[in-house]
Protein backbone atom coordinates (compact mmCIF):
# COMPACT_ATOMS: atom_id res chain seq x y z
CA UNK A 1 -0.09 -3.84 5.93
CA UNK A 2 -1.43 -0.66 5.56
CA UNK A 3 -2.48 1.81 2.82
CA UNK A 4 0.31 4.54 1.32
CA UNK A 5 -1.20 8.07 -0.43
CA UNK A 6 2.12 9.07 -2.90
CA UNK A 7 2.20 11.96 -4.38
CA UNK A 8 3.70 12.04 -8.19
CA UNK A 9 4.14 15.45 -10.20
CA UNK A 10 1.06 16.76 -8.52
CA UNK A 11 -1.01 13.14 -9.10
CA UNK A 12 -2.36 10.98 -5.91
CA UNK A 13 -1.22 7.52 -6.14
CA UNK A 14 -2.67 4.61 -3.51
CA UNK A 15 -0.64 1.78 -2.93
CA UNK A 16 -0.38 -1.07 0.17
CA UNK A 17 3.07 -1.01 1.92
CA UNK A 18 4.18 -4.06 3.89
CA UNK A 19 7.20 -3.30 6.76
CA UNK A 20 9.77 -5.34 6.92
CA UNK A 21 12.86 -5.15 8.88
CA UNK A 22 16.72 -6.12 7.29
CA UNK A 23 18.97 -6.00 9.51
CA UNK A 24 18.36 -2.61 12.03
CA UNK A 25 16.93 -1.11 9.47
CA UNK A 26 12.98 -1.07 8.61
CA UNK A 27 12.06 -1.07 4.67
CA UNK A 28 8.74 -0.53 3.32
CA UNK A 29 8.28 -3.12 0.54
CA UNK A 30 4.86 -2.01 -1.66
CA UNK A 31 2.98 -5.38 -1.94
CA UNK A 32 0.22 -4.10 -4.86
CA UNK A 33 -0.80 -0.53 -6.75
CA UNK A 34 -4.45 0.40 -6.03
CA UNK A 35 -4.43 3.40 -8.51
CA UNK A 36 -5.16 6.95 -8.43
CA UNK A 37 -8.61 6.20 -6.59
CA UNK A 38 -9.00 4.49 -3.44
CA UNK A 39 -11.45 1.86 -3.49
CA UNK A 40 -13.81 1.26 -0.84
CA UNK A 41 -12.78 -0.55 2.62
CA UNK A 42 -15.02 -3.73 1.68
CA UNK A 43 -12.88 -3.78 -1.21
CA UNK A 44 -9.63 -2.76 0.88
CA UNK A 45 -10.36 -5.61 3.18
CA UNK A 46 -10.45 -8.14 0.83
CA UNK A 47 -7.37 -7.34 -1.15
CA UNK A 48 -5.55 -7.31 2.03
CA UNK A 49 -7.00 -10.61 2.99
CA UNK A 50 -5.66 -11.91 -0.43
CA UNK A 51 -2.05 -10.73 -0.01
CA UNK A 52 -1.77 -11.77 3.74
């Protein structure tokens, strides 16, 4: 899992993005919306810990 910066009409967007692969093909499935700020790794760390 790893952290994805979006871009929206001109707005930042965070969200973490899980690969998984279907097939040959590799999808990026978005596993939970952080917001338009990033929060800090401690908090990173444990939200990652919560979805694994």
């Amino acid at each position: 899992m790893y952290v994805r910066k979006k871009k929206i009409k001109g707005r930042t967007y965070y969200y973490i993005v899980k690969s998984v692969r279907e097939g040959k093909k590799i999808k990026q499935v978005y596993m939970e919306y952080l917001g338009d700020t990033l929060p800090d790794k401690k908090e990173l760390k444990e939200i990652i810990k919560t979805l694994s």
